[in-house]
PDB file of N, CA and C in Angstrom:
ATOM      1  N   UNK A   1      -9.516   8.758  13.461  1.00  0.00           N
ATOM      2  CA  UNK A   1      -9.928   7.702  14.364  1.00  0.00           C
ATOM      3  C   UNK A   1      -9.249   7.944  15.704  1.00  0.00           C
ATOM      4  N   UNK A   2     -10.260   8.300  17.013  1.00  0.00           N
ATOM      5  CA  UNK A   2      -9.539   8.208  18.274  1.00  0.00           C
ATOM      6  C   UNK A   2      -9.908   6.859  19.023  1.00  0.00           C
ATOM      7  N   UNK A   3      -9.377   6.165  18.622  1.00  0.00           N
ATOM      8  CA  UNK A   3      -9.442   4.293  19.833  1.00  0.00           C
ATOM      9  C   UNK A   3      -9.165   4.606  21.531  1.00  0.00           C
ATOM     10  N   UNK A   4      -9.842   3.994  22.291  1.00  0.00           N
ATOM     11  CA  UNK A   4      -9.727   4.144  23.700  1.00  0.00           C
ATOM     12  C   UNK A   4      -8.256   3.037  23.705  1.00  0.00           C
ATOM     13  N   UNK A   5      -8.734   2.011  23.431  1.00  0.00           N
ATOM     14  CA  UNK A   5      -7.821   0.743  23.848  1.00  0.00           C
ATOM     15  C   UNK A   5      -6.589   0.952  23.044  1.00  0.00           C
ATOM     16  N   UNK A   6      -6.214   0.961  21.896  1.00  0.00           N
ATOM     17  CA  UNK A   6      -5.010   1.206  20.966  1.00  0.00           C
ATOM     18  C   UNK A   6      -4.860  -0.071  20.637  1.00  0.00           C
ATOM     19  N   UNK A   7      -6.024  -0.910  20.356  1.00  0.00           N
ATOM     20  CA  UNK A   7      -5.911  -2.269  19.367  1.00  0.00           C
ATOM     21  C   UNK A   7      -6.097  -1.660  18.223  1.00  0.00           C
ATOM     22  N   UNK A   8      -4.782  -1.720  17.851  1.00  0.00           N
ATOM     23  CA  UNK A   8      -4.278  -1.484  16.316  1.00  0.00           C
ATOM     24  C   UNK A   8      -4.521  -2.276  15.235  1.00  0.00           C
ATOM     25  N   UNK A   9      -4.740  -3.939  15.227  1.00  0.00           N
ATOM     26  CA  UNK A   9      -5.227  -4.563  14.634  1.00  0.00           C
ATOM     27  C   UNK A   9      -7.099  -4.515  14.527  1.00  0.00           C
ATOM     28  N   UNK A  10      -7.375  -4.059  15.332  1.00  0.00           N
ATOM     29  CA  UNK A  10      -8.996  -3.938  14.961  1.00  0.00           C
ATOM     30  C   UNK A  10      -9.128  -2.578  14.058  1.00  0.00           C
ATOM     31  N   UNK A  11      -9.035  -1.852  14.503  1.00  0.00           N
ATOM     32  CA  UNK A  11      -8.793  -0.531  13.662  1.00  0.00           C
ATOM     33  C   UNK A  11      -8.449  -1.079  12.241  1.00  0.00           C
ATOM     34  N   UNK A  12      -7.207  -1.804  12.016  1.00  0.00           N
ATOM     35  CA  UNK A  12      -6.989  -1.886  10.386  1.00  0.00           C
ATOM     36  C   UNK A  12      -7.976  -2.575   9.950  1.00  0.00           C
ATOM     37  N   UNK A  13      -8.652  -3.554  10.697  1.00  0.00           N
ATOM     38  CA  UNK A  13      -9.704  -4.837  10.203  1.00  0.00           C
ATOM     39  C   UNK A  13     -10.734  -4.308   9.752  1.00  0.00           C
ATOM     40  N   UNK A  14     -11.498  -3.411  11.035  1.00  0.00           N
ATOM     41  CA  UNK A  14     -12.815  -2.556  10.577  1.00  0.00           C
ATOM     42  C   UNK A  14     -12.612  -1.370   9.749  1.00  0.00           C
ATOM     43  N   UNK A  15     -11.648  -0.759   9.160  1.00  0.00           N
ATOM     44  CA  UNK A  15     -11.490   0.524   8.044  1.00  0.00           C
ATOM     45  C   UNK A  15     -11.193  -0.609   6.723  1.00  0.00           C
ATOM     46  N   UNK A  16     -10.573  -1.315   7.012  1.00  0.00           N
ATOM     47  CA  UNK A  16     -10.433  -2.532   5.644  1.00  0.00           C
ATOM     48  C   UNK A  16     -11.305  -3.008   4.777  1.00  0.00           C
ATOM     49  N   UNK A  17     -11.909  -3.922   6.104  1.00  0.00           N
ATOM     50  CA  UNK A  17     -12.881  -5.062   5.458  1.00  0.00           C
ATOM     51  C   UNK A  17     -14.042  -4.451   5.650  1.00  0.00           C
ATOM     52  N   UNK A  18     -14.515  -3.766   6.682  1.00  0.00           N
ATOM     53  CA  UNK A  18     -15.811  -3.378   7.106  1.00  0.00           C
ATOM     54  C   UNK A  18     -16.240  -2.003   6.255  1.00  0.00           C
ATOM     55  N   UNK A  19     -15.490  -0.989   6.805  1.00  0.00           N
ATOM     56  CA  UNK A  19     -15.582   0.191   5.464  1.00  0.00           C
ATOM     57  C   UNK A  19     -15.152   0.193   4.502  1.00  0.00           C
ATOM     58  N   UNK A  20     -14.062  -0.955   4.159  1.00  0.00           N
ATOM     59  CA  UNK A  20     -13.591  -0.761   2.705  1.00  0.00           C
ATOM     60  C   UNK A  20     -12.542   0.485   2.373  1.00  0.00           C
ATOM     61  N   UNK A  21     -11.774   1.225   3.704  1.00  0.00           N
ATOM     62  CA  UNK A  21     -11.453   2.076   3.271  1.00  0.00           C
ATOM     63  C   UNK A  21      -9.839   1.704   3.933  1.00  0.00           C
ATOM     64  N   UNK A  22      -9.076   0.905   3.770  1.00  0.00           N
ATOM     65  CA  UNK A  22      -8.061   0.706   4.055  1.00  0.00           C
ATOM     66  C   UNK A  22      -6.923   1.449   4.248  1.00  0.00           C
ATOM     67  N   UNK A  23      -6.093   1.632   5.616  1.00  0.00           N
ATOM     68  CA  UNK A  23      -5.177   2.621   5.838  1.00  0.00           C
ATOM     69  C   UNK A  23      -4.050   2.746   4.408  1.00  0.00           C
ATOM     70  N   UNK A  24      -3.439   3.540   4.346  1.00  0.00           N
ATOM     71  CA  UNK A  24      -2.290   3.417   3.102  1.00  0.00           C
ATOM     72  C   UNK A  24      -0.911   2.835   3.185  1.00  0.00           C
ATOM     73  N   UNK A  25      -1.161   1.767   3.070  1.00  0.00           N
ATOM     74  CA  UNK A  25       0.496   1.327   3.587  1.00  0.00           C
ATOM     75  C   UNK A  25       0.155  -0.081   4.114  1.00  0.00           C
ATOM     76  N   UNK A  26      -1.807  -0.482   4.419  1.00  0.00           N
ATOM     77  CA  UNK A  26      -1.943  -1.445   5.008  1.00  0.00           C
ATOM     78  C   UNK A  26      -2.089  -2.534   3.989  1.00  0.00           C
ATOM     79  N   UNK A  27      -1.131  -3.430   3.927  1.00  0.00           N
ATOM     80  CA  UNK A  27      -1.155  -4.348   2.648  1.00  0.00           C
ATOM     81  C   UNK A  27      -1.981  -5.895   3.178  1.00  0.00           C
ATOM     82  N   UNK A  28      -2.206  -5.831   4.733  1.00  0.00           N
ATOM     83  CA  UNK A  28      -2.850  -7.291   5.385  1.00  0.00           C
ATOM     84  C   UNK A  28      -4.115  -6.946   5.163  1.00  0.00           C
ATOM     85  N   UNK A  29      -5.335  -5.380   5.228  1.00  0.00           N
ATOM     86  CA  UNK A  29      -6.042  -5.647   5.397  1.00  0.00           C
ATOM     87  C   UNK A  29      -6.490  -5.166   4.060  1.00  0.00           C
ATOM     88  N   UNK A  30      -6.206  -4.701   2.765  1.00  0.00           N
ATOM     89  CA  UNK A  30      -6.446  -4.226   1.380  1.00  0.00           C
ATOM     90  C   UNK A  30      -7.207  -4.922   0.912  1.00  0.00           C
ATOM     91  N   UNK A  31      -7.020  -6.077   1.188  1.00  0.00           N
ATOM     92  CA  UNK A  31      -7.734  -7.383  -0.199  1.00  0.00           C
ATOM     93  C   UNK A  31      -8.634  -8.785   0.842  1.00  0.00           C
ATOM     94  N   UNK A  32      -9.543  -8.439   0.425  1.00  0.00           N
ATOM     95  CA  UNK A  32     -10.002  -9.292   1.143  1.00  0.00           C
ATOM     96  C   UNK A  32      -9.819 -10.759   1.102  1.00  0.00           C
ATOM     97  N   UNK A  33      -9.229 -11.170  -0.433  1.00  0.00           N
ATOM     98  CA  UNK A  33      -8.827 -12.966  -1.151  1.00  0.00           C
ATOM     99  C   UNK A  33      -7.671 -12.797  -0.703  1.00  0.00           C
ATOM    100  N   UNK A  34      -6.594 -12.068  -0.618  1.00  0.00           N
ATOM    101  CA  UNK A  34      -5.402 -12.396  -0.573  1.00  0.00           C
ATOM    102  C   UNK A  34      -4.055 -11.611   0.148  1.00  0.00           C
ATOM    103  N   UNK A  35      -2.903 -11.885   0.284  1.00  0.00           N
ATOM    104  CA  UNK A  35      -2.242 -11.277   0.766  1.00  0.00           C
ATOM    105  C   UNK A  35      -1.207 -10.955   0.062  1.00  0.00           C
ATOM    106  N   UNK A  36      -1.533  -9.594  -0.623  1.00  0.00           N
ATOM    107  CA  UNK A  36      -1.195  -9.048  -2.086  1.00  0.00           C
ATOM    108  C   UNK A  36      -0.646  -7.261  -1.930  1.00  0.00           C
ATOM    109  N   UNK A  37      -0.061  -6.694  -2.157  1.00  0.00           N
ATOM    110  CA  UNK A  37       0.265  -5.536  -2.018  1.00  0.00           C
ATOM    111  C   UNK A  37      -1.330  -4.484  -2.397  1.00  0.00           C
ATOM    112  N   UNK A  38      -1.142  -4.150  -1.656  1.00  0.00           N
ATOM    113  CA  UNK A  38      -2.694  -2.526  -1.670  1.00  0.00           C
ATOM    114  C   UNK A  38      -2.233  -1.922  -3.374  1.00  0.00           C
ATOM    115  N   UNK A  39      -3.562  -2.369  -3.496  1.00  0.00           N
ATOM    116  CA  UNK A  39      -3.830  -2.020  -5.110  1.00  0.00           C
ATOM    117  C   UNK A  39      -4.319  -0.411  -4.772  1.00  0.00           C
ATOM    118  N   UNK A  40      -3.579   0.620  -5.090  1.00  0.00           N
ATOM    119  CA  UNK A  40      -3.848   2.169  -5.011  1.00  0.00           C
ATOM    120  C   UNK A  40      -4.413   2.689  -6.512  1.00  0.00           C
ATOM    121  N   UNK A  41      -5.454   3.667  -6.375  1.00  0.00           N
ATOM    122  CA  UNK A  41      -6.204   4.308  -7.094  1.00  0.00           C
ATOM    123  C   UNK A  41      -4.730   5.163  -7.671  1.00  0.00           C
ATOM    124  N   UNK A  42      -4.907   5.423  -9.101  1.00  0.00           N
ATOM    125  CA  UNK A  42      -3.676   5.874  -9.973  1.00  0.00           C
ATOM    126  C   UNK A  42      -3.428   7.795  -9.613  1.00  0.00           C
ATOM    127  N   UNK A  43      -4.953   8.146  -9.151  1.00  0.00           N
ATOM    128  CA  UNK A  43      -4.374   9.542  -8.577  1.00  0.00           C
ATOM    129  C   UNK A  43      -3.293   9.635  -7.788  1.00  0.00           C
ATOM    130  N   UNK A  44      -3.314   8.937  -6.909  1.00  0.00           N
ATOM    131  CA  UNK A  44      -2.783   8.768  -5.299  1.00  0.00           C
ATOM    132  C   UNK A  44      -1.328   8.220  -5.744  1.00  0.00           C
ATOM    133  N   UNK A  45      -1.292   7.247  -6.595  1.00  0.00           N
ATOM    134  CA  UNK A  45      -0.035   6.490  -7.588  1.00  0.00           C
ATOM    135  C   UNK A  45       0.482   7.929  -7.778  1.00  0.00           C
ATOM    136  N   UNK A  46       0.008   8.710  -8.760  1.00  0.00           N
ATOM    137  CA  UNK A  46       0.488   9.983  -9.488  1.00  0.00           C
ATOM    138  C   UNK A  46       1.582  11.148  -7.832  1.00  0.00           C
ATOM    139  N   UNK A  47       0.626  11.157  -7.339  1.00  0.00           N
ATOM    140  CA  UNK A  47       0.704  11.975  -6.259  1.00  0.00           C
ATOM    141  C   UNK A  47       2.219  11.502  -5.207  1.00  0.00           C
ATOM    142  N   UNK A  48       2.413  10.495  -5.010  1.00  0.00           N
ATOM    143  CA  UNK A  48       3.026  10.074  -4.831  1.00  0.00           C
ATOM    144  C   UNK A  48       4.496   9.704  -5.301  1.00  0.00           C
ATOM    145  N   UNK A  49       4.399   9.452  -6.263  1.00  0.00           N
ATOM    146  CA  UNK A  49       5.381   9.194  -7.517  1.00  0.00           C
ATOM    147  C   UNK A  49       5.526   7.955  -7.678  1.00  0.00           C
ATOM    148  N   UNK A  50       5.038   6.978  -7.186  1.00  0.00           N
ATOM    149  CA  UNK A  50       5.499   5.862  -7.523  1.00  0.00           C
ATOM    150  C   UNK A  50       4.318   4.779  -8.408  1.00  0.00           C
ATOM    151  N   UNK A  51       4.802   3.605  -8.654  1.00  0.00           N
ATOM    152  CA  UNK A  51       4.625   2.964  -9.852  1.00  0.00           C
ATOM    153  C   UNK A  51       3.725   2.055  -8.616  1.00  0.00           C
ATOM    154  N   UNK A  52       1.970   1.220  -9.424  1.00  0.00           N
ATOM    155  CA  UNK A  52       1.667   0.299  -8.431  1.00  0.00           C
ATOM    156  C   UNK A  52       2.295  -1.044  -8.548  1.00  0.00           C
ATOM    157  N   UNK A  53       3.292  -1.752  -8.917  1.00  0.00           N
ATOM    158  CA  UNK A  53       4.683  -2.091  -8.571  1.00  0.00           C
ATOM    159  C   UNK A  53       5.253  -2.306  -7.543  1.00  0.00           C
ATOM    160  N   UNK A  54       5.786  -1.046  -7.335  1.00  0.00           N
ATOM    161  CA  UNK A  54       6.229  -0.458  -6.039  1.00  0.00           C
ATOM    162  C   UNK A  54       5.698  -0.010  -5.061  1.00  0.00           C
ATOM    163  N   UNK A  55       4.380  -0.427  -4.903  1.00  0.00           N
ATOM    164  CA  UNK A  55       3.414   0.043  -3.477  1.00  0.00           C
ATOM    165  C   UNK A  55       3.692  -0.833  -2.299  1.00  0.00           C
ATOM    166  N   UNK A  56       3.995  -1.700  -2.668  1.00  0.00           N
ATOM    167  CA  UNK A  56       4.417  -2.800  -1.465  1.00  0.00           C
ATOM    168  C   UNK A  56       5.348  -2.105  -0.912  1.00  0.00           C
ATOM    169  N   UNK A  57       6.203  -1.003  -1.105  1.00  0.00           N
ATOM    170  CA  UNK A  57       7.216  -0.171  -0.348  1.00  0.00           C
ATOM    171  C   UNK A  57       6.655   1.209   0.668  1.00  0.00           C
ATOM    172  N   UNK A  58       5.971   1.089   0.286  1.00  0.00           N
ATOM    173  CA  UNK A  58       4.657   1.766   1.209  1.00  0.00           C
ATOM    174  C   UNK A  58       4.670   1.211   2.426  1.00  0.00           C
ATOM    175  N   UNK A  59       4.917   2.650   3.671  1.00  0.00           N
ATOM    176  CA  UNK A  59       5.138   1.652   4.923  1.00  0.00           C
ATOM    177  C   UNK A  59       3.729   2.087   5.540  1.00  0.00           C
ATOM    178  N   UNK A  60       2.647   1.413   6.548  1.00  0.00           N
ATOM    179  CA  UNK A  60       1.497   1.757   7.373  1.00  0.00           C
ATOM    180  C   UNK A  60       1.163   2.687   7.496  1.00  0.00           C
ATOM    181  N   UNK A  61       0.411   3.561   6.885  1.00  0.00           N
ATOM    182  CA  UNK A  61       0.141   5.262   7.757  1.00  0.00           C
ATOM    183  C   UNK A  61      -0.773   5.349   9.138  1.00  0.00           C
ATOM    184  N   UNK A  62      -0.112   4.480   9.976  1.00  0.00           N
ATOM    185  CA  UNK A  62      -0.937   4.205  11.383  1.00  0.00           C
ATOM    186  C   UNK A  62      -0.150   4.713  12.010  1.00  0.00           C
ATOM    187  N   UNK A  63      -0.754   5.548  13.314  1.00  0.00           N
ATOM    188  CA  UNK A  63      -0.081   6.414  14.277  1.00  0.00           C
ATOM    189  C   UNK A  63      -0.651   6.559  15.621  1.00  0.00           C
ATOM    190  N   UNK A  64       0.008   6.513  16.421  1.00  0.00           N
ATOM    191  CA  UNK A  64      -0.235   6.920  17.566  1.00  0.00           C
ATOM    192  C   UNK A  64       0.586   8.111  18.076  1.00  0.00           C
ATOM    193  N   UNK A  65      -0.547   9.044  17.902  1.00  0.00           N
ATOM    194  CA  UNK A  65       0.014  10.358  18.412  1.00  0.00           C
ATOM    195  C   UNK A  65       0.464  10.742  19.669  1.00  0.00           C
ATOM    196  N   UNK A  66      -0.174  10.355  20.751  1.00  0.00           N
ATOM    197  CA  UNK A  66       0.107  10.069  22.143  1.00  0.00           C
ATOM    198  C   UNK A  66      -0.577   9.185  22.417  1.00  0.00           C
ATOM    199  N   UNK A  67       0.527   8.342  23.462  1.00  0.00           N
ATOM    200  CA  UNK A  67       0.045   7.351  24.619  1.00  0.00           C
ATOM    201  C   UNK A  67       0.060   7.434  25.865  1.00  0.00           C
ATOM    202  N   UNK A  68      -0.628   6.983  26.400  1.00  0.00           N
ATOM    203  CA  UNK A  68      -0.962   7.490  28.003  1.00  0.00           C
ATOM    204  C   UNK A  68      -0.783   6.217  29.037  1.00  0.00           C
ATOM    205  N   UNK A  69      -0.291   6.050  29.512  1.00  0.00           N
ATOM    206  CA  UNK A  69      -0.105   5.167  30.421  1.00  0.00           C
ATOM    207  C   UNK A  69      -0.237   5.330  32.096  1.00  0.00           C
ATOM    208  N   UNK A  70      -1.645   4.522  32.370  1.00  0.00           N
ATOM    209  CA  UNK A  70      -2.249   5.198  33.698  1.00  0.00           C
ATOM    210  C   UNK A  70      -1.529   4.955  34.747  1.00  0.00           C
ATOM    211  N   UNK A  71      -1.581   6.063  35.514  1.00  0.00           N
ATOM    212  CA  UNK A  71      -1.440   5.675  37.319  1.00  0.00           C
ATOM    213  C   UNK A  71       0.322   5.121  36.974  1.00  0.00           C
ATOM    214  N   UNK A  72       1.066   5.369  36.479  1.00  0.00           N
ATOM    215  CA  UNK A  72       2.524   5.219  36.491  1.00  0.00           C
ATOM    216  C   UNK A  72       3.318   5.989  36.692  1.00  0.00           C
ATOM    217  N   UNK A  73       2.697   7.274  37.210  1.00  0.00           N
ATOM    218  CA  UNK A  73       3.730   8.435  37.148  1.00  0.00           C
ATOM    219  C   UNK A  73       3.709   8.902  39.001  1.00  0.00           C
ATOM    220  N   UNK A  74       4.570   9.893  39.578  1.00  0.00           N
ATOM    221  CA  UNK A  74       4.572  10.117  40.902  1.00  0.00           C
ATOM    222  C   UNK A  74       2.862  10.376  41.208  1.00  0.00           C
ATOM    223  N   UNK A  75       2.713   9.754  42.683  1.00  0.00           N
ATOM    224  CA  UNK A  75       1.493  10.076  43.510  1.00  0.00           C
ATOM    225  C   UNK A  75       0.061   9.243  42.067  1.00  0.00           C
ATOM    226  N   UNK A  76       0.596   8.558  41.196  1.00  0.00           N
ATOM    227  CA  UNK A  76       0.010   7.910  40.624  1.00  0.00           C
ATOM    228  C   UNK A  76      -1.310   8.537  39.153  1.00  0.00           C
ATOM    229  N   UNK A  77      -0.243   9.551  38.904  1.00  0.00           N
ATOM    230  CA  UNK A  77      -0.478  10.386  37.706  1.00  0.00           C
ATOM    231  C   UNK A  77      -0.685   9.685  36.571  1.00  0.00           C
ATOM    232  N   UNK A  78      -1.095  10.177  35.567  1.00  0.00           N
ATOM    233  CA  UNK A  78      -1.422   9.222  34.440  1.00  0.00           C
ATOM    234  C   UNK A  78       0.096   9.907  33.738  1.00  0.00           C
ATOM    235  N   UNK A  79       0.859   9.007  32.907  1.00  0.00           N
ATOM    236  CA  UNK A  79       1.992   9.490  31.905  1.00  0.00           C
ATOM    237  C   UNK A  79       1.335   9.622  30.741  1.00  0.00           C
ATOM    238  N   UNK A  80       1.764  10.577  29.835  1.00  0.00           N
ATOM    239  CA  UNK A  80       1.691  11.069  28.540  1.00  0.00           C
ATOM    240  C   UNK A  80       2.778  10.841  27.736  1.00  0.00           C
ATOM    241  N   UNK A  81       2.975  10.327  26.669  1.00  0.00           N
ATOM    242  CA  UNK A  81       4.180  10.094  25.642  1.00  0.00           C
ATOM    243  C   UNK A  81       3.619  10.425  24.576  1.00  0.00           C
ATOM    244  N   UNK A  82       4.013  11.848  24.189  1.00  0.00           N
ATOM    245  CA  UNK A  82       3.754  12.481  22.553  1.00  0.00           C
ATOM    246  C   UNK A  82       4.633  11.550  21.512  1.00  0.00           C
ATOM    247  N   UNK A  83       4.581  11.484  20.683  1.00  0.00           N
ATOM    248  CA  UNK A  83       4.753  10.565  19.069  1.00  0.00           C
ATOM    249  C   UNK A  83       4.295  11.318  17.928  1.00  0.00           C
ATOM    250  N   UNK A  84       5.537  12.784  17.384  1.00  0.00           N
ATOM    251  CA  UNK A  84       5.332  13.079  16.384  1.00  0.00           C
ATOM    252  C   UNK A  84       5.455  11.952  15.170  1.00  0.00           C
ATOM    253  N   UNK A  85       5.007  12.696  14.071  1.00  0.00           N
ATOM    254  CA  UNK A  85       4.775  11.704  13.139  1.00  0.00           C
ATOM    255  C   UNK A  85       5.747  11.334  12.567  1.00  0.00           C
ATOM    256  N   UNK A  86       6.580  10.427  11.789  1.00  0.00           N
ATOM    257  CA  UNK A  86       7.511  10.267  10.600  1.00  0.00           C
ATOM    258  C   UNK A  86       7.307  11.434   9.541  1.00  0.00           C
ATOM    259  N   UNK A  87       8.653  11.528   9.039  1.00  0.00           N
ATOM    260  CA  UNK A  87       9.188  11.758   8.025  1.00  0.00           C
ATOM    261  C   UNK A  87       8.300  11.681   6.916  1.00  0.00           C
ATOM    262  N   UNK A  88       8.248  10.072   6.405  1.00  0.00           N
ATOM    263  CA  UNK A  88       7.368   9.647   5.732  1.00  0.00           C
ATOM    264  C   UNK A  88       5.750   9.527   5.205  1.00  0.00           C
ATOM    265  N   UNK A  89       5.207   9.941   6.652  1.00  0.00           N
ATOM    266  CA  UNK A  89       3.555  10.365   7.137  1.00  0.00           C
ATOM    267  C   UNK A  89       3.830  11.498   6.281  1.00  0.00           C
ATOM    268  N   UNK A  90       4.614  12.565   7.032  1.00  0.00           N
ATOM    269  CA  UNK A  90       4.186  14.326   6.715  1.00  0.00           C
ATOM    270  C   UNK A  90       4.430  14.382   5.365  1.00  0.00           C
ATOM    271  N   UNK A  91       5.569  13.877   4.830  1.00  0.00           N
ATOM    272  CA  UNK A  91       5.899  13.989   3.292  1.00  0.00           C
ATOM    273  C   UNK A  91       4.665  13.566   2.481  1.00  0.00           C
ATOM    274  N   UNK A  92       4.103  12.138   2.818  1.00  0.00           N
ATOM    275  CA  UNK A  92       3.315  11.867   2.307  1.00  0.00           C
ATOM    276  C   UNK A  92       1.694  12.655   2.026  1.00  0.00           C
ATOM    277  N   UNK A  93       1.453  12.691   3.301  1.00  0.00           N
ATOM    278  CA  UNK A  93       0.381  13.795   3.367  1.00  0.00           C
ATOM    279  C   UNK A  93       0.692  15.064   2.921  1.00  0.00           C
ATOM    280  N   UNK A  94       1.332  15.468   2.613  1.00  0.00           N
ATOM    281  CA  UNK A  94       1.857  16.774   1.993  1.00  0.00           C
ATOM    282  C   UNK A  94       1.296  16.434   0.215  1.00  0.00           C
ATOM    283  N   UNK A  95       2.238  15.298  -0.169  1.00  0.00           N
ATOM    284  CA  UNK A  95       2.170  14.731  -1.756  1.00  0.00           C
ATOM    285  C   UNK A  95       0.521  14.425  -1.870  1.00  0.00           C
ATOM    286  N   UNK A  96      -0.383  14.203  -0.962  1.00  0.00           N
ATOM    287  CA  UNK A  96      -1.464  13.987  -1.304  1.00  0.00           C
ATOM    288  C   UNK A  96      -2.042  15.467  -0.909  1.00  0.00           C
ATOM    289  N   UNK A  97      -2.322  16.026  -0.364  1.00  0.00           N
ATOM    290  CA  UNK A  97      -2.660  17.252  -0.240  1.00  0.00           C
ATOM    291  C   UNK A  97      -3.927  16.913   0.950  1.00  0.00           C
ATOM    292  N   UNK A  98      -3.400  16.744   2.384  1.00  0.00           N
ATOM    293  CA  UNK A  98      -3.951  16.675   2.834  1.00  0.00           C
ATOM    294  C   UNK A  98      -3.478  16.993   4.138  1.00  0.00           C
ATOM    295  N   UNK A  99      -4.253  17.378   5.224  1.00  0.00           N
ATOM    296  CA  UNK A  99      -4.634  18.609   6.493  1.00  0.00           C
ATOM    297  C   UNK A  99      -3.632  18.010   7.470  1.00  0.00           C
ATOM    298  N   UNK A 100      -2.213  18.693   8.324  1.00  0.00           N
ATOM    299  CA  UNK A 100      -1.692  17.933   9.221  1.00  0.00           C
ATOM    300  C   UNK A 100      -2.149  18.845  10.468  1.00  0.00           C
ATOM    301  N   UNK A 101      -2.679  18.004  11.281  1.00  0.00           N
ATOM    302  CA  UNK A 101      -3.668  18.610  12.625  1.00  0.00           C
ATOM    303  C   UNK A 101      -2.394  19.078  13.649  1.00  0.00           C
TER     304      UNK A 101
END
């Protein structure tokens, strides 16, 4: 997902509720009745190591890779602020077996 604006709350709302495909770690937008820890598919449980129990310890896998902040820089340049990922992202995506760009 590349967002122009970086409303982070719409993003979780529409992959949630709208696609049904909820970020990992997002426990507000998982369930649509309630506000309940993200019920995870038992592969992903496996992959991971942990118990669904313990998913509520699961922190957001939301990122902002760079932010840009216009017209703030000399002669009114746009600024760039890179934001490698956590610890926790890469490990994770690693345990699931999946592509770090």
């Amino acid at each position: 997902v590349t967002p122009e604006t970086g409303v982070r709350h719409q993003i979780r709302v529409h992959l949630g509720f709208g696609l049904r495909c909820p970020i990992l770690g997002d426990h507000k937008y998982s369930n649509l009745d309630s506000l309940s820890p993200q019920r995870l598919p038992s592969d992903i449980l496996m992959a991971l190591k942990i118990r669904q129990s313990k998913s509520r310890t699961i922190p957001m896998h939301l990122h902002a890779s760079l932010i840009m902040i216009p017209e703030l820089g000399k002669n009114g340049q746009n600024i760039f602020i890179p934001a490698p990922l956590p610890y926790h992202f890469r490990q994770n995506m690693r345990s699931l077996k999946l592509r770090l760009n």
